[in-house]
Protein backbone atom coordinates (compact mmCIF):
# COMPACT_ATOMS: atom_id res chain seq x y z
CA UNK A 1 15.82 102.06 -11.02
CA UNK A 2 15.53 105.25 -8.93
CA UNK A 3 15.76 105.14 -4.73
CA UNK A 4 13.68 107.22 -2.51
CA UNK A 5 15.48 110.38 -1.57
CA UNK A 6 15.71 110.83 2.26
CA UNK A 7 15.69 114.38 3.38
CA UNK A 8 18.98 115.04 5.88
CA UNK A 9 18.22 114.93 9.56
CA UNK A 10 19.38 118.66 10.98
CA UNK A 11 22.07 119.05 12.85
CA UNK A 12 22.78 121.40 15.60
CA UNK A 13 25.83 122.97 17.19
CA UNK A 14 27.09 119.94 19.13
CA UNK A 15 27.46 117.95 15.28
CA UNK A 16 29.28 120.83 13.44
CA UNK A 17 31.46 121.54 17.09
CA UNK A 18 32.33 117.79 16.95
CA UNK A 19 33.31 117.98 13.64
CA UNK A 20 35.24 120.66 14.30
CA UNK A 21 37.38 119.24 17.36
CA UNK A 22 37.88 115.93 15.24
CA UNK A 23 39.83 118.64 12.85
CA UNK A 24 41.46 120.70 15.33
CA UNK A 25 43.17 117.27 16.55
CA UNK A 26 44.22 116.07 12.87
CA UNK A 27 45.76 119.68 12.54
CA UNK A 28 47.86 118.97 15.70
CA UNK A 29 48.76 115.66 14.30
CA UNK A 30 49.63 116.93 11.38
CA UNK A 31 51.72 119.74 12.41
CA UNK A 32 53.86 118.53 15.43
CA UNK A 33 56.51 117.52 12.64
CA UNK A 34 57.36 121.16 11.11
CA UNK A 35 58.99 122.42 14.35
CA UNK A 36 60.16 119.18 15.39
CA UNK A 37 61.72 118.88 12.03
CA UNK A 38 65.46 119.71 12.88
CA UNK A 39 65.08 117.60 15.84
CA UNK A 40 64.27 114.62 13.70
CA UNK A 41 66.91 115.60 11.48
CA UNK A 42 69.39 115.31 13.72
CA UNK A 43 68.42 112.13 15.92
CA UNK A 44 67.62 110.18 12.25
CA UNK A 45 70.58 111.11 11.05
CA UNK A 46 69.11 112.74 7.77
CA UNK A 47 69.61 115.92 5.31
CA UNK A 48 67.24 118.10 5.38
CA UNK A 49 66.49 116.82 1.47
CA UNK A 50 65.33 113.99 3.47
CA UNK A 51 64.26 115.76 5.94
CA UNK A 52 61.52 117.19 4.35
CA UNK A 53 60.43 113.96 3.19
CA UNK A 54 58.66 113.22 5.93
CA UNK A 55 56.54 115.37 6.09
CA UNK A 56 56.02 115.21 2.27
CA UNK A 57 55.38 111.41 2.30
CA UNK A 58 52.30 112.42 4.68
CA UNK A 59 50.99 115.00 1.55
CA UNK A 60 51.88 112.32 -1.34
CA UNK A 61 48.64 110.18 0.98
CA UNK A 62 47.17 112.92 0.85
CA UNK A 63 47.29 113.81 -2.41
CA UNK A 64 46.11 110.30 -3.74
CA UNK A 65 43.50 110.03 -1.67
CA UNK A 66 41.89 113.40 -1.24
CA UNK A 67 39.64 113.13 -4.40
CA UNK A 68 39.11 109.37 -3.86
CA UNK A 69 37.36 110.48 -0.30
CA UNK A 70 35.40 113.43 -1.64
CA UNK A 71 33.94 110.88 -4.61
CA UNK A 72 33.37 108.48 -2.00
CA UNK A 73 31.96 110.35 0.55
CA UNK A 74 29.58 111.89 -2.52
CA UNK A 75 28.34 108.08 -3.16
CA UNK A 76 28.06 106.44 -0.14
CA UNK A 77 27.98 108.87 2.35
CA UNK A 78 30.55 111.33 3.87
CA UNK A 79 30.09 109.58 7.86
CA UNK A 80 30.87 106.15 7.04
CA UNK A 81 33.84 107.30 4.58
CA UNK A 82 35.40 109.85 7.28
CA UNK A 83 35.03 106.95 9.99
CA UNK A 84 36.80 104.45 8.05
CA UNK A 85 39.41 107.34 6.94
CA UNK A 86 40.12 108.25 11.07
CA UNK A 87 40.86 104.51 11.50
CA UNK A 88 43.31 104.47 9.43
CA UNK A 89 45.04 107.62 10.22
CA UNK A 90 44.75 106.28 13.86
CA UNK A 91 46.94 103.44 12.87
CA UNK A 92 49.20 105.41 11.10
CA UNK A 93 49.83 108.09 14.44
CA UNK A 94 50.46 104.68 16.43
CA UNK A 95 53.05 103.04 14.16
CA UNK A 96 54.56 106.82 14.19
CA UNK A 97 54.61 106.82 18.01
CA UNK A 98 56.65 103.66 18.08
CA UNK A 99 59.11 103.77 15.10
CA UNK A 100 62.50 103.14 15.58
CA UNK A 101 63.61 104.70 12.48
CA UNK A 102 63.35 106.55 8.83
CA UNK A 103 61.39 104.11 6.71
CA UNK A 104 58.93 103.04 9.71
CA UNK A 105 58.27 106.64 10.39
CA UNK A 106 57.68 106.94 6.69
CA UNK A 107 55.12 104.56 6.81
CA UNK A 108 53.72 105.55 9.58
CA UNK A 109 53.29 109.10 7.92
CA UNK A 110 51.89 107.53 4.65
CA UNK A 111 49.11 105.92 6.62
CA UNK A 112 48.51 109.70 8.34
CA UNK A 113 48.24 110.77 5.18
CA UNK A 114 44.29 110.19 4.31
CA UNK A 115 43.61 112.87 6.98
CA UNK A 116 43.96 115.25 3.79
CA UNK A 117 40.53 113.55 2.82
CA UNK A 118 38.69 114.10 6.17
CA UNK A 119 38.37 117.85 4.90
CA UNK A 120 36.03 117.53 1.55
CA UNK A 121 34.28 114.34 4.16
CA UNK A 122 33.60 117.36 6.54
CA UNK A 123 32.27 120.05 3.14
CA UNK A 124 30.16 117.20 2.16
CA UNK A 125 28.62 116.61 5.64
CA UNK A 126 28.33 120.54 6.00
CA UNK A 127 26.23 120.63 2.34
CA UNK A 128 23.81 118.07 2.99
CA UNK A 129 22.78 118.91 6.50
CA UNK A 130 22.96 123.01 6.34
CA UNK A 131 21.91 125.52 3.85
CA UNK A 132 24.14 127.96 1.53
CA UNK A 133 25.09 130.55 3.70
CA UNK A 134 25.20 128.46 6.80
CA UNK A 135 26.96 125.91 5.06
CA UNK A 136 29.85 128.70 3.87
CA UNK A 137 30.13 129.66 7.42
CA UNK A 138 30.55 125.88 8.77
CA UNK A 139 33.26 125.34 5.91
CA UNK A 140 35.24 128.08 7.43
CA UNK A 141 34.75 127.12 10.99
CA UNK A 142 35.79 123.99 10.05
CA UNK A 143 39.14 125.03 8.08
CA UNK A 144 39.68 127.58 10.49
CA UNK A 145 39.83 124.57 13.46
CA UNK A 146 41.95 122.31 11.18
CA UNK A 147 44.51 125.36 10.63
CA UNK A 148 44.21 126.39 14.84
CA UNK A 149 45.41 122.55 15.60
CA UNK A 150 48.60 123.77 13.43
CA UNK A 151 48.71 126.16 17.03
CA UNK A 152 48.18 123.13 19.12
CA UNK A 153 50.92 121.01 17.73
CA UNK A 154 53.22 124.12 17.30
CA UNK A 155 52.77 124.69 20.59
CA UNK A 156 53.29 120.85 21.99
CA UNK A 157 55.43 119.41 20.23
CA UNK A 158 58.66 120.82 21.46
CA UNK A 159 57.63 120.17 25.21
CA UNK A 160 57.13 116.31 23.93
CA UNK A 161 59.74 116.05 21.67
CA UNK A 162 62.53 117.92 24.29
CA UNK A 163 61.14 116.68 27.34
CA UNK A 164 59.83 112.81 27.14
CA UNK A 165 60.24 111.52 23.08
CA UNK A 166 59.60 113.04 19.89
CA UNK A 167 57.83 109.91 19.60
CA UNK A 168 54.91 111.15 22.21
CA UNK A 169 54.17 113.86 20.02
CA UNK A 170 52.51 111.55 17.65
CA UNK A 171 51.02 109.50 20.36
CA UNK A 172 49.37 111.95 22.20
CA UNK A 173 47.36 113.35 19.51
CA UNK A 174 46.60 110.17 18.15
CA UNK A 175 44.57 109.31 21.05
CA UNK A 176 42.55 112.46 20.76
CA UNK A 177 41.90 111.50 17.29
CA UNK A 178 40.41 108.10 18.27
CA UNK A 179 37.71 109.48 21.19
CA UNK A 180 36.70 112.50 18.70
CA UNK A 181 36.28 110.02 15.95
CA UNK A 182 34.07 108.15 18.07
CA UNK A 183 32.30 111.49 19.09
CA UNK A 184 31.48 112.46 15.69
CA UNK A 185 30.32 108.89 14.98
CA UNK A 186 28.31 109.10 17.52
CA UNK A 187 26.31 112.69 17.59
CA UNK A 188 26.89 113.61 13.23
CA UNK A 189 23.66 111.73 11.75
CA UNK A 190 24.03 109.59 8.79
CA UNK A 191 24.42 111.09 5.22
CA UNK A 192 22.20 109.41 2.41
CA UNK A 193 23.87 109.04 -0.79
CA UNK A 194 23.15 111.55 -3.19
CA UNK A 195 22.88 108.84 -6.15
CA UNK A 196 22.43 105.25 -4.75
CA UNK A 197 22.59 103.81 -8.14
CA UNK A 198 25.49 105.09 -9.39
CA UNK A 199 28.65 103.04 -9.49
CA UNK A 200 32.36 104.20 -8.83
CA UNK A 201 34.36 104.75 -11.73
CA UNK A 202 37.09 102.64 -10.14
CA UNK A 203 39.74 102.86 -13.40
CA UNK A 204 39.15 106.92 -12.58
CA UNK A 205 40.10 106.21 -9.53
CA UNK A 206 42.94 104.27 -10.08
CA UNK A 207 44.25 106.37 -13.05
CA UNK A 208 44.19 109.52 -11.36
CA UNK A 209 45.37 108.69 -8.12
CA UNK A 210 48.43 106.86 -9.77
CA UNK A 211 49.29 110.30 -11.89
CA UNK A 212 49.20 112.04 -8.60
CA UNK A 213 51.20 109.43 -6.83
CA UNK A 214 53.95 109.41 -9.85
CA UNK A 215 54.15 112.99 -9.99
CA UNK A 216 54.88 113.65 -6.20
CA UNK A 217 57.05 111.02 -5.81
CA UNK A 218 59.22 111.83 -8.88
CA UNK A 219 58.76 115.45 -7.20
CA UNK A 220 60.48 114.42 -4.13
CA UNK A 221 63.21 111.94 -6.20
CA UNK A 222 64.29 115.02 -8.56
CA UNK A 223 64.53 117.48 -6.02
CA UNK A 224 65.87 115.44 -3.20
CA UNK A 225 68.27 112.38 -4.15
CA UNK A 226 68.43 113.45 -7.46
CA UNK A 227 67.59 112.22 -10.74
CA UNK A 228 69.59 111.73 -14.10
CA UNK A 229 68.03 113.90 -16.94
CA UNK A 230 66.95 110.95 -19.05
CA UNK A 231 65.34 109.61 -15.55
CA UNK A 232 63.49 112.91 -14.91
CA UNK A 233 62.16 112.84 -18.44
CA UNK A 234 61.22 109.17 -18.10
CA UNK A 235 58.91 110.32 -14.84
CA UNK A 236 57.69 113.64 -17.10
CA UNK A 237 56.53 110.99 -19.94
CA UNK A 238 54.93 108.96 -17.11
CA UNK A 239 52.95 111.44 -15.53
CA UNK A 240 51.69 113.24 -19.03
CA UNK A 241 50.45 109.07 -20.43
CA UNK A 242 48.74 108.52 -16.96
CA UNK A 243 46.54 112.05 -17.04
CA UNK A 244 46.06 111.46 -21.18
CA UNK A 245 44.64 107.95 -20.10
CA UNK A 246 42.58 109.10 -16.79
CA UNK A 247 41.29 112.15 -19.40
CA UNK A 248 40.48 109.46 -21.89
CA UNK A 249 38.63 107.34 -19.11
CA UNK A 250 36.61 110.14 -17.95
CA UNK A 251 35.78 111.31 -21.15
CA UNK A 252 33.47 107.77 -21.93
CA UNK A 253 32.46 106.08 -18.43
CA UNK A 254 28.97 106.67 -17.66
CA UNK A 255 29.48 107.75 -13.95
CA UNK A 256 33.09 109.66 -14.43
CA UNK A 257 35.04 110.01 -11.01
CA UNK A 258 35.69 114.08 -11.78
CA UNK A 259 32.93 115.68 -14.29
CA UNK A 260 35.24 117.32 -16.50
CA UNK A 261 32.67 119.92 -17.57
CA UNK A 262 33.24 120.58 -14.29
CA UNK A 263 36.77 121.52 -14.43
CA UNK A 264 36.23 123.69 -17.36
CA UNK A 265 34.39 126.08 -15.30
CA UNK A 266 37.00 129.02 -14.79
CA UNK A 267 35.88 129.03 -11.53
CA UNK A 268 37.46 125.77 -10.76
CA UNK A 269 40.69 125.90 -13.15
CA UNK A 270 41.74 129.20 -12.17
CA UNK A 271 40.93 128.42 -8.53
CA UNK A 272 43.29 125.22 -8.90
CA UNK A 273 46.16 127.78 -10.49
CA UNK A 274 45.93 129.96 -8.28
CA UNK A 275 46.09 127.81 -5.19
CA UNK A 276 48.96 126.26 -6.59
CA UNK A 277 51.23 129.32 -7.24
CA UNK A 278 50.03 130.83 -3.55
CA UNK A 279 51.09 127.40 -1.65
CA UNK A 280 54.30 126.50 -3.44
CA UNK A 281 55.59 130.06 -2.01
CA UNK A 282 53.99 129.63 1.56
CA UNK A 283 55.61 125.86 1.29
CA UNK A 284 58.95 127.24 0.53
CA UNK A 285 59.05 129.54 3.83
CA UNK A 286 57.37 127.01 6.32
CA UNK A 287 59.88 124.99 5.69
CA UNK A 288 62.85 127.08 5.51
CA UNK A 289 62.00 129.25 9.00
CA UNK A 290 62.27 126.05 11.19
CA UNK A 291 66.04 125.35 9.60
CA UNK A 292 67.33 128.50 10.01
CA UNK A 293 66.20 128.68 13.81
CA UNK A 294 67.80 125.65 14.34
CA UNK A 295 70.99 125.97 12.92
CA UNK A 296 73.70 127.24 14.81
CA UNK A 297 76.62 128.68 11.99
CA UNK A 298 79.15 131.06 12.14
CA UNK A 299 77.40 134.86 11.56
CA UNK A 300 74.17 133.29 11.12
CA UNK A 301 71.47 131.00 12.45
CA UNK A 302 70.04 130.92 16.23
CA UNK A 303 70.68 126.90 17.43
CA UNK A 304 67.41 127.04 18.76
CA UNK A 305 65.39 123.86 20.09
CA UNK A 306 61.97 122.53 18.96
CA UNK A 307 60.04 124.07 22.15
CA UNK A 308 61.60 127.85 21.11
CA UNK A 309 61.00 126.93 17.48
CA UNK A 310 57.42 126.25 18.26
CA UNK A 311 56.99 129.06 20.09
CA UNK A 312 58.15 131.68 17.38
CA UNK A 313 56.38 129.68 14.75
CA UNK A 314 52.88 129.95 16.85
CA UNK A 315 52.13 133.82 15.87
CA UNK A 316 52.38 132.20 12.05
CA UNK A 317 50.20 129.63 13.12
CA UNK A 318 47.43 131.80 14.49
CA UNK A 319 47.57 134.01 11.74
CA UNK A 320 46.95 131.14 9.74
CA UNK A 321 43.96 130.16 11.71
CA UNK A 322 42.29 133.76 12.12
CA UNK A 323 42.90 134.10 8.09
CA UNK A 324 41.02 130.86 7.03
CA UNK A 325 38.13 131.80 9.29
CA UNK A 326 37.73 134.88 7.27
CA UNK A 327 38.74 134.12 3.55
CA UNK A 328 35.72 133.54 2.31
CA UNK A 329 34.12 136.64 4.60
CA UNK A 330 37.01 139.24 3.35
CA UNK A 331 36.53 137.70 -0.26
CA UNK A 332 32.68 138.38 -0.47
CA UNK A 333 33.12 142.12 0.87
CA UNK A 334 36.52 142.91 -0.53
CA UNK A 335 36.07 140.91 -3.54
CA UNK A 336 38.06 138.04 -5.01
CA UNK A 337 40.48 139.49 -6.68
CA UNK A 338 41.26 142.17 -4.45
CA UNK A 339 42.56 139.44 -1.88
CA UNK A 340 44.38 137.82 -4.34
CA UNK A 341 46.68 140.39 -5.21
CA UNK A 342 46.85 142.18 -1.81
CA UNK A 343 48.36 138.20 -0.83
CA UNK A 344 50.35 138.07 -3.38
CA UNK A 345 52.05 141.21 -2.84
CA UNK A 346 52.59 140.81 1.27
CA UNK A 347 54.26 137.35 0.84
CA UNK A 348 56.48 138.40 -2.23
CA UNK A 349 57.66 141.58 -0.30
CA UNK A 350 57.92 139.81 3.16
CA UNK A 351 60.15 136.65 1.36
CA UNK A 352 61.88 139.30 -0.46
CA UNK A 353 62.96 140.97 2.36
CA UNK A 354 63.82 137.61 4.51
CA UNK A 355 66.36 137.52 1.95
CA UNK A 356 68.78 139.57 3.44
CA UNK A 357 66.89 140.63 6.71
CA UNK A 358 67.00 137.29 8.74
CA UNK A 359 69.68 138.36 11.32
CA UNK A 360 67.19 138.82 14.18
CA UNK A 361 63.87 136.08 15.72
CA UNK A 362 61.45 138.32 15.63
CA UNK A 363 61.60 139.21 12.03
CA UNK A 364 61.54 135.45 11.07
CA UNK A 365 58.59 135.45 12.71
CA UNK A 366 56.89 138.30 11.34
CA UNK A 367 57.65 136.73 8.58
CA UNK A 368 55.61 133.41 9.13
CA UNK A 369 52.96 135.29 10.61
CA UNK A 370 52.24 137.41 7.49
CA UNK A 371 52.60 135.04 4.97
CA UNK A 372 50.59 132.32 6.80
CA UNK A 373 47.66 135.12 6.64
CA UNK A 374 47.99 135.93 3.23
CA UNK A 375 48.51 132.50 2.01
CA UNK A 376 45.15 131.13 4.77
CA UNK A 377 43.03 134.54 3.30
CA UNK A 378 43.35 133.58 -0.19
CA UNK A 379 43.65 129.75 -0.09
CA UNK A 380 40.12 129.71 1.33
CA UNK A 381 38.40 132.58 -0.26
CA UNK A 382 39.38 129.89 -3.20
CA UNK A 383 38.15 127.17 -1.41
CA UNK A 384 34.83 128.42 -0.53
CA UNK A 385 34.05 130.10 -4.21
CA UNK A 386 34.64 126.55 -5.84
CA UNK A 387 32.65 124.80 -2.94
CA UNK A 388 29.78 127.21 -3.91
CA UNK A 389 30.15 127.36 -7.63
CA UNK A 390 28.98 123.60 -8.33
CA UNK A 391 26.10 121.25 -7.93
CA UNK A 392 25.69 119.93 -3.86
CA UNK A 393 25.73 116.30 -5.38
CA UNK A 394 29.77 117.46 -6.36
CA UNK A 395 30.97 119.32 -3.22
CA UNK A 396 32.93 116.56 -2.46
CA UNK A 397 35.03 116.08 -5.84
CA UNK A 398 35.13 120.07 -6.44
CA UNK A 399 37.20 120.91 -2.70
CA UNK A 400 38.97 117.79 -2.86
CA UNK A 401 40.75 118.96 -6.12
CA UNK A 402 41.18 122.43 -4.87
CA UNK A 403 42.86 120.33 -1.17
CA UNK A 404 44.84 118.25 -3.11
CA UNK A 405 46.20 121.04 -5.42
CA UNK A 406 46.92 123.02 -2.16
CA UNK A 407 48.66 120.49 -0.71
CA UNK A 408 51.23 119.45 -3.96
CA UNK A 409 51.37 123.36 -3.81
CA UNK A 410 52.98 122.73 0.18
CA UNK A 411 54.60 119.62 -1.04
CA UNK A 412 56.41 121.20 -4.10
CA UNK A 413 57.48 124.26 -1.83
CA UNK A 414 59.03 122.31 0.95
CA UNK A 415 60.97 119.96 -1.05
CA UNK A 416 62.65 122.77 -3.42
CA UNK A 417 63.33 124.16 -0.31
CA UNK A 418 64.95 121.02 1.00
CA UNK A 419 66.77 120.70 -2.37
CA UNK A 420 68.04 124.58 -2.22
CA UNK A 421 69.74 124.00 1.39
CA UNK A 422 71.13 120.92 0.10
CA UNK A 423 72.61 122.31 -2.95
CA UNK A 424 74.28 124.84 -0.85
CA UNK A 425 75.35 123.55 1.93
CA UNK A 426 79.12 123.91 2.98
CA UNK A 427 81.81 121.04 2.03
CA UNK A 428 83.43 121.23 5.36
CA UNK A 429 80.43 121.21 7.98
CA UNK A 430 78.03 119.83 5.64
CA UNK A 431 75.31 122.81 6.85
CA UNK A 432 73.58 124.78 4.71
CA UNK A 433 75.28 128.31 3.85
CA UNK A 434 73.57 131.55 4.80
CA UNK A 435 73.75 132.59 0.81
CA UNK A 436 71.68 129.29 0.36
CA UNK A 437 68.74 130.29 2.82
CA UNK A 438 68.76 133.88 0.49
CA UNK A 439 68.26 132.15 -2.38
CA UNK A 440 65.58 129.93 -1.21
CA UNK A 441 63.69 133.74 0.32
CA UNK A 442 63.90 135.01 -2.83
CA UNK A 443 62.52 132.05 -5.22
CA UNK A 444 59.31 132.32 -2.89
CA UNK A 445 59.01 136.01 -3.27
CA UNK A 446 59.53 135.16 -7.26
CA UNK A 447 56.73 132.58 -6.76
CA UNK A 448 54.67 134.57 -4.94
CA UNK A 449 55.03 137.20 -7.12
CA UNK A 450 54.00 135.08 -10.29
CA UNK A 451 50.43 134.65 -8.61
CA UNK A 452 50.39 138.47 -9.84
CA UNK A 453 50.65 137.58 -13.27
CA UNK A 454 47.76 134.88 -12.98
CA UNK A 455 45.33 136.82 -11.19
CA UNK A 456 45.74 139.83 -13.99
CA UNK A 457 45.22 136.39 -16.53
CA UNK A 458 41.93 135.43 -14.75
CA UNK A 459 41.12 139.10 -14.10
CA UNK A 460 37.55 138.53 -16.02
CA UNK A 461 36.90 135.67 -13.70
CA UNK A 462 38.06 137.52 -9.99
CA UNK A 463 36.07 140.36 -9.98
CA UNK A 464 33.17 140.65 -7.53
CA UNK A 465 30.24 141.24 -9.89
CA UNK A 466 31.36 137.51 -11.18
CA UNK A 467 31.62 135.54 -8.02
CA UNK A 468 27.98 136.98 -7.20
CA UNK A 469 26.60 135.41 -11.14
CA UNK A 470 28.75 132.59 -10.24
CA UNK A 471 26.65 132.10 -7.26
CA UNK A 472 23.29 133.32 -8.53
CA UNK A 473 23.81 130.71 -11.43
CA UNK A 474 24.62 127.91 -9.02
CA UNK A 475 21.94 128.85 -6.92
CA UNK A 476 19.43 128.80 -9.55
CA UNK A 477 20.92 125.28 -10.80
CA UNK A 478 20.97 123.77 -7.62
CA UNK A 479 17.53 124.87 -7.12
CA UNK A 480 16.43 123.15 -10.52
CA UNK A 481 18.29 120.09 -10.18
CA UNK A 482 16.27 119.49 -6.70
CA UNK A 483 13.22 120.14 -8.15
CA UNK A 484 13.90 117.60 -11.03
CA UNK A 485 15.04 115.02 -8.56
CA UNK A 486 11.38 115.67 -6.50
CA UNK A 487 9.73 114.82 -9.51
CA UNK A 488 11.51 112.06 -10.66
CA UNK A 489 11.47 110.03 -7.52
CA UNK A 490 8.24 111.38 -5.87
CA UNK A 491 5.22 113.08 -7.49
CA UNK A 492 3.35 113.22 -4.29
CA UNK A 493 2.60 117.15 -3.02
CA UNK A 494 3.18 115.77 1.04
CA UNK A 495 6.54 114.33 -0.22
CA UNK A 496 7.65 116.94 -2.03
CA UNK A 497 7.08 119.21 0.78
CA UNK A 498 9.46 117.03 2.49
CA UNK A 499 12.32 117.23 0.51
CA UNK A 500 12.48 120.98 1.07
CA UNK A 501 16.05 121.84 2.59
CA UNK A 502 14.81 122.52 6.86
CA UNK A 503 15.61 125.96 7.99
CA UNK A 504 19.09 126.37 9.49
CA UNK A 505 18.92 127.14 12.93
CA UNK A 506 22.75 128.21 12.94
CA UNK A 507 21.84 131.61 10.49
CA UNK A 508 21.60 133.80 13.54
CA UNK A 509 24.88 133.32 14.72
CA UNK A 510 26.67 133.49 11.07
CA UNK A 511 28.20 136.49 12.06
CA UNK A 512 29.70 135.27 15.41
CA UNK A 513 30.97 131.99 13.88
CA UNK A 514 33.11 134.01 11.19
């Protein structure tokens, strides 16, 4: 039985700006912990193995739930989903704010977690209620204001942390979260579901998020506490029989969770590689910039405290925002591939070079500032090309697998470079040795340098004259599939009419928005 399709109500500024602010706080709240990070070491009484659990228990969430949100958001609307989503995350910034030590703060982090999903919520709410180019433009506003709260809570969380608790740092933006939640609520007008009849493939659900949820824990057990060999393999075994069954599953529901034909579009798979090789490397120096400003050694370090730290971590975190803003822009002119290797090769000289020029601040944070560009420039020129090369109807599903691969990109970088300052840390003061902070520079300028060898792989599928088929074809699909859906639920001229996508009044000021 087919439902009446209900054209989108427009949407002005005021909806995509509150959209925007309710991502500009989650990127505070997610990003007070990276300078804070020492601090929390060192009052928790943790390695910095374990350190970099917490903020990896926040992307485990993340990872889990990012494609469950985007496939939910799809279904039953993106609004309800990402108000349901903020409540949760609200909880988890409370329990944060008041934990007393590791495992609450874990917790509280796990709950923080299903922010990750507010971000394919946001595409999908972008998709139905503004047209193609508009819509690419919003998407980078909207990435470009969850990367500029990484400024915010650079910038904040060393004053809270140093001056009243490092437990007010989660507080604080907490509380923003909760009145923009109710903002957006409030002004963003509801989403229809694309397909009211169709029914969640919950054993999808469940299969894949438990293969992601295996995976990044046994990521975090083998690199942190360590694992036995026949453990590790166990946890290998594990994760290959859960993705075999999830495949399997997919392969014969009716209403799959993740269209696999979708997948095999080179668009998406080498968009998913390549995201994965770029943030593994980026995840590797976020993490290990903090640790070397804060440690204090003989011939190296700086014993810096989390308001300095944030301070010289903020150019990287602008850099970060003014590059996601533009990815998609640079992308379209420069073309695909050319960003990809021009990233690749910044961050793989710049880690390089940390590797043995790290003796002064500022070239640490040179550092951070150009790989956070090169990693933000080609993370969403990747973004946007998959959010464009599929159906409207899978917007949702499509950036939720390119977030979640970005963020077990993150997750895998911090933790090997938790596990690298572990491995090398000194018998006698138990800190991390300056020879293991060069090793962990020059795996990321290895990793980074591997995205080389992938983008000359996909070559065929990065070149400019492709994206613009890539598009053309989606265009021309998307145009078809909305005609067939007109005439299967309405064969009325005056309704048809209706279901025509409204002009976007936000198309004259593309050009100031990116």
């Amino acid at each position: 039985m087919s439902v009446a399709v209900i054209p989108p109500a427009r949407i002005g500024r005021l909806s995509i700006g509150a959209l925007g602010i309710l991502a500009l706080a989650l990127g505070t709240l997610q990003s007070v912990v990276e300078p804070a990070l020492p601090q929390l070491q060192r009052e928790l009484g943790v390695s910095p193995a374990e350190g970099a659990l917490i903020g990896n228990t926040l992307l485990i969430t993340g990872a889990v739930v990012a494609p469950v949100a985007g496939k939910l958001g799809d279904r039953h609307g993106g609004k309800r989903v990402l108000v349901l989503l903020m409540a949760v995350v609200s909880a988890g910034g409370l329990l944060a704010s008041v934990a007393p030590n590791l495992p609450v703060l874990l917790v509280g982090q796990t709950l923080q977690g299903v922010m990750v999903g507010a971000l394919p919520l946001s595409f999908i709410l972008v998709r139905k209620h503004l047209s193609g180019p508009a819509a690419r433009v919003a998407i980078g506003l909207v990435m470009a204001l969850f990367t500029g709260g990484g400024m915010v809570g650079t910038l904040v969380a060393g004053p809270l942390a140093e001056g009243m608790s490092w437990h007010w740092m989660f507080a604080l933006p907490t509380l923003v979260v909760l009145v923009t939640t109710s903002v957006v609520a409030r002004l963003m007008p509801h989403d229809p579901p694309v397909r009211a009849d169709d029914r969640i493939d919950w054993p999808g659900v469940v299969l894949l998020s438990g293969t992601l949820l295996v995976f990044m824990l046994g990521l975090v057990r083998v690199t942190g506490a360590g694992l036995s060999p026949l453990a590790a393999g166990g946890v290998a075994v594990a994760v290959a029989a859960l993705a075999a069954c999830w495949v399997a599953v997919e392969r014969r529901a009716a209403a799959p969770m993740v269209d696999l034909r979708m997948l095999a579009k080179p668009a998406m798979w080498h968009s998913c590689a390549l995201t994965l090789v770029v943030t593994t490397s980026f995840g590797m120096v976020s993490f290990l910039l903090p640790q070397l400003f804060a440690i204090s050694a003989d011939g190296y370090g700086f014993g810096l405290g989390t308001t300095d730290i944030g301070l010289l971590l903020l150019p990287g975190a602008v850099a970060g925002a003014v590059s996601d803003s533009v990815g998609g822009v640079v992308a379209r002119r420069a073309g695909l591939r050319a960003v990809l290797m021009g990233g690749a090769v910044v961050t793989a000289v710049t880690t390089i070079a940390l590797a043995t020029l790290h003796a002064a601040a500022w070239q640490l944070m040179v550092a951070k500032a150009l790989t956070a560009a090169a990693a933000g420039v080609a993370s969403t020129a990747l973004l946007t090309r998959s959010a464009t090369a599929v159906e409207t109807r899978d917007t949702g599903i499509a950036t939720s697998l390119l977030v979640v691969t970005r963020v077990i990109g993150v997750a895998l970088g911090v933790q090997i470079g938790g596990a690298i300052l572990d491995a090398g840390s000194d018998a006698a003061t138990g800190l991390p040795t300056e020879s293991a902070f060069a090793t962990g520079f020059a795996i990321a300028g290895a990793v980074a340098a591997l995205s080389l060898l992938v983008v000359r792989l996909t070559k065929s599928h990065t070149t400019p004259s492709h994206t613009r088929q890539d598009h053309t074809v989606h265009d021309h699909t998307a145009a078809d599939h909305t005609r067939r859906d007109h005439t299967v639920h309405d064969h009325t001229p005056q309704d048809h009419t209706v279901q025509d996508p409204p002009q976007n009044h936000l198309t004259k000021s593309r050009g100031a928005q990116a």
